[in-house]
Protein backbone atom coordinates (compact mmCIF):
# COMPACT_ATOMS: atom_id res chain seq x y z
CA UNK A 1 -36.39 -35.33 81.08
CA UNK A 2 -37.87 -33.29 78.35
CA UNK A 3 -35.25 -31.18 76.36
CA UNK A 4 -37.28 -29.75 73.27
CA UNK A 5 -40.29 -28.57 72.92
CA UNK A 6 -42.25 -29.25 69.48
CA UNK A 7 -45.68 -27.89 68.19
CA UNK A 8 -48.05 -28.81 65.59
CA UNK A 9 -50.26 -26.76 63.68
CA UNK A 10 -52.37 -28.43 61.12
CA UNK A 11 -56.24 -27.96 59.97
CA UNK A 12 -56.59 -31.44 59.73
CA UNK A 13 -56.78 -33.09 63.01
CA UNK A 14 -56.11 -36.61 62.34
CA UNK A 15 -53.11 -35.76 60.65
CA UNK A 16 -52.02 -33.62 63.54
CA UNK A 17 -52.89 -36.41 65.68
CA UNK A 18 -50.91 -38.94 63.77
CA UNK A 19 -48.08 -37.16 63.37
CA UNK A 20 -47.77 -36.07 67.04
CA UNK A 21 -47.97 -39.74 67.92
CA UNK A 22 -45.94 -40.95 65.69
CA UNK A 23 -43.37 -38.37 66.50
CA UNK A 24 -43.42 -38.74 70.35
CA UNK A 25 -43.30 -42.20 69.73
CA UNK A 26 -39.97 -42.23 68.23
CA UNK A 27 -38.61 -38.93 70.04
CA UNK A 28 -39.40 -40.32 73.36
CA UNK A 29 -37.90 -38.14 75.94
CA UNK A 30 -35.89 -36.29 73.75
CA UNK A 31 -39.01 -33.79 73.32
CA UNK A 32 -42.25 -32.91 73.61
CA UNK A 33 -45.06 -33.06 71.09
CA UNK A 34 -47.92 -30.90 71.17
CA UNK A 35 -50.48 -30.42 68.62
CA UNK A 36 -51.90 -26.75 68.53
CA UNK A 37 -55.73 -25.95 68.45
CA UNK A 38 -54.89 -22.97 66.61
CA UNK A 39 -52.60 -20.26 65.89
CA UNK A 40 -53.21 -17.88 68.46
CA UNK A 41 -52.34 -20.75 70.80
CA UNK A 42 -49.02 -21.60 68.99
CA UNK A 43 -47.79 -17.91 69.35
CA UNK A 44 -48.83 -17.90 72.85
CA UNK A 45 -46.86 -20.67 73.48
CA UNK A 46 -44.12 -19.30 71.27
CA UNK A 47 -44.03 -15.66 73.24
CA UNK A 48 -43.31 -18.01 76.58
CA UNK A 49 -40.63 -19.85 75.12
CA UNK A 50 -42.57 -23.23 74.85
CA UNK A 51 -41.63 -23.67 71.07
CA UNK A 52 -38.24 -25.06 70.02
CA UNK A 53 -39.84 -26.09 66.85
CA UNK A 54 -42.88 -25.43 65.03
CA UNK A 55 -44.28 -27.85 62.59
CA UNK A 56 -47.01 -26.58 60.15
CA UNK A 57 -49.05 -27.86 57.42
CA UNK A 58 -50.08 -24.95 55.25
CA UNK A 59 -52.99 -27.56 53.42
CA UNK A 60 -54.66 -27.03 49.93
CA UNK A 61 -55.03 -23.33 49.36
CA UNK A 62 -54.05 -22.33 52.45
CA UNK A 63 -53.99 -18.63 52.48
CA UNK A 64 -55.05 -18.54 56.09
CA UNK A 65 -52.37 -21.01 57.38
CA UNK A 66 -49.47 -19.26 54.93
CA UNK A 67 -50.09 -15.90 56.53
CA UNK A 68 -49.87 -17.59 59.72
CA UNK A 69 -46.85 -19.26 58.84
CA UNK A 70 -45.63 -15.77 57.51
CA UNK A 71 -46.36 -14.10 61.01
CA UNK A 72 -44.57 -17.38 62.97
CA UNK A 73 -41.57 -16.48 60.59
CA UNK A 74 -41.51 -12.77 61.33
CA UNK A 75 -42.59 -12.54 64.96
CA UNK A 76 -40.41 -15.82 65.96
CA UNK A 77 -37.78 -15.94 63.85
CA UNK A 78 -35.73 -18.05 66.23
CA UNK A 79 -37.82 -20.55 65.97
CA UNK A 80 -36.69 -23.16 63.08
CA UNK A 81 -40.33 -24.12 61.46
CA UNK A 82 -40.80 -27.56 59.52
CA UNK A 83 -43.36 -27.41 56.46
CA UNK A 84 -45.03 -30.76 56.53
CA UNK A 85 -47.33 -31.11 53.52
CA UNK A 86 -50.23 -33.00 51.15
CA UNK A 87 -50.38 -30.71 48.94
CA UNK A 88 -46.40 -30.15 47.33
CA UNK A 89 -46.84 -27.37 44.22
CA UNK A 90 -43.72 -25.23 43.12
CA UNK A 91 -45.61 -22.08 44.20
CA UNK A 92 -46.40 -23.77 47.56
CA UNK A 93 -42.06 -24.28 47.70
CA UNK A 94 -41.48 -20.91 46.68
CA UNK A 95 -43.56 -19.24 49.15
CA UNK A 96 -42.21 -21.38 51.88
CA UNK A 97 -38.46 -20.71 50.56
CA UNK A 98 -39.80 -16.55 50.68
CA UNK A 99 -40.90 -17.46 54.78
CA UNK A 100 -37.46 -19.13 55.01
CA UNK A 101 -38.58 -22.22 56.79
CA UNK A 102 -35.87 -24.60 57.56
CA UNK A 103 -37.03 -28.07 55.87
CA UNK A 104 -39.86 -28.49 53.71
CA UNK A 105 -41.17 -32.33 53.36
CA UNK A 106 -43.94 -33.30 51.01
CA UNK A 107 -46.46 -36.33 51.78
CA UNK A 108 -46.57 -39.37 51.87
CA UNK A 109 -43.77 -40.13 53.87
CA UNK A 110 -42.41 -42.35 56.78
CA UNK A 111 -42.63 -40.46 60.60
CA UNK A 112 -38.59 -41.83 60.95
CA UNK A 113 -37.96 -39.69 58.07
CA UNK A 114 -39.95 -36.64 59.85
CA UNK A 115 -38.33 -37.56 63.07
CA UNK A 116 -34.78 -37.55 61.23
CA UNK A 117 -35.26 -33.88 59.83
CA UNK A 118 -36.69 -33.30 63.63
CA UNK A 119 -33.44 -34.63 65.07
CA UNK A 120 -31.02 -32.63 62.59
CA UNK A 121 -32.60 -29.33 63.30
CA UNK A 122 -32.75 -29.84 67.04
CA UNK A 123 -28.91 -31.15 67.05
CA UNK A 124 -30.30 -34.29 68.26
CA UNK A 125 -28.91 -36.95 65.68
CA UNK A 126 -25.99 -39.45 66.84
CA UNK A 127 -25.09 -42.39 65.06
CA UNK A 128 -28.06 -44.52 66.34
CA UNK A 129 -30.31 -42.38 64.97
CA UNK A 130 -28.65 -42.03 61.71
CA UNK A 131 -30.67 -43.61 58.39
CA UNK A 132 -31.00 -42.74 54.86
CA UNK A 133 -34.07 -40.64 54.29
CA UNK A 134 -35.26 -39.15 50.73
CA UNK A 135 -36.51 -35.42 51.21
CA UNK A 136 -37.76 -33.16 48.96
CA UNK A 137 -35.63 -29.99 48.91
CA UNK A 138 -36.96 -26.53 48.50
């Protein structure tokens, strides 16, 4: 049985595509892992409920995907969003500190890590799935 429901947004679709593997790999049935063809899907999905968390990579000057983000943060508010990103700059961590996304992870970086953060902010974590990780805070 499913219990959370996780979406991807990202402009690059390999990395959407490994990430969403990688994740569902170690999630299992703990959730779902979707990747999003765009944003107008994600807040579809998002207005019905389908979203327990959003993950989003805003990518290298991505004005388009940070007002997106911005509109995810104010229309959805409830749902916790996870900044996955290549392209780490202190003006890229201030904006996403200004959208108030819950974890912000910069690239490269192991998919146990990403499903670690995952776990924490979906109150899935026991002891088994406990390890040290080394994230980048905002």
């Amino acid at each position: 049985m499913v219990l959370h429901q996780i979406a991807i947004l990202d402009k690059d679709s390999t990395a959407a595509w490994i990430t969403q593997r990688g994740l569902q790999g170690l999630l299992q049935e703990e959730a779902e892992v979707v990747v999003m063809p765009s944003f107008d899907v994600m807040c579809e999905y998002c207005s019905q409920g389908r979203v327990d968390l959003a993950i989003v990579d805003p990518g290298p000057q991505g004005r388009t995907m940070s007002n997106a983000l911005k509109t995810l943060r104010l229309d959805y508010r409830h749902i916790p969003v996870l900044v996955l990103t290549a392209y780490d700059t202190p003006h890229l961590r201030s904006q996403m500190r200004d959208f108030t996304v819950q974890e912000y992870l910069a690239k490269p970086l192991d998919l146990r890590e990403v499903a670690h953060v995952v776990r924490n902010i979906l109150g899935l974590n026991t002891l088994a799935n406990m390890h040290p990780r080394h994230m980048t805070s905002l």
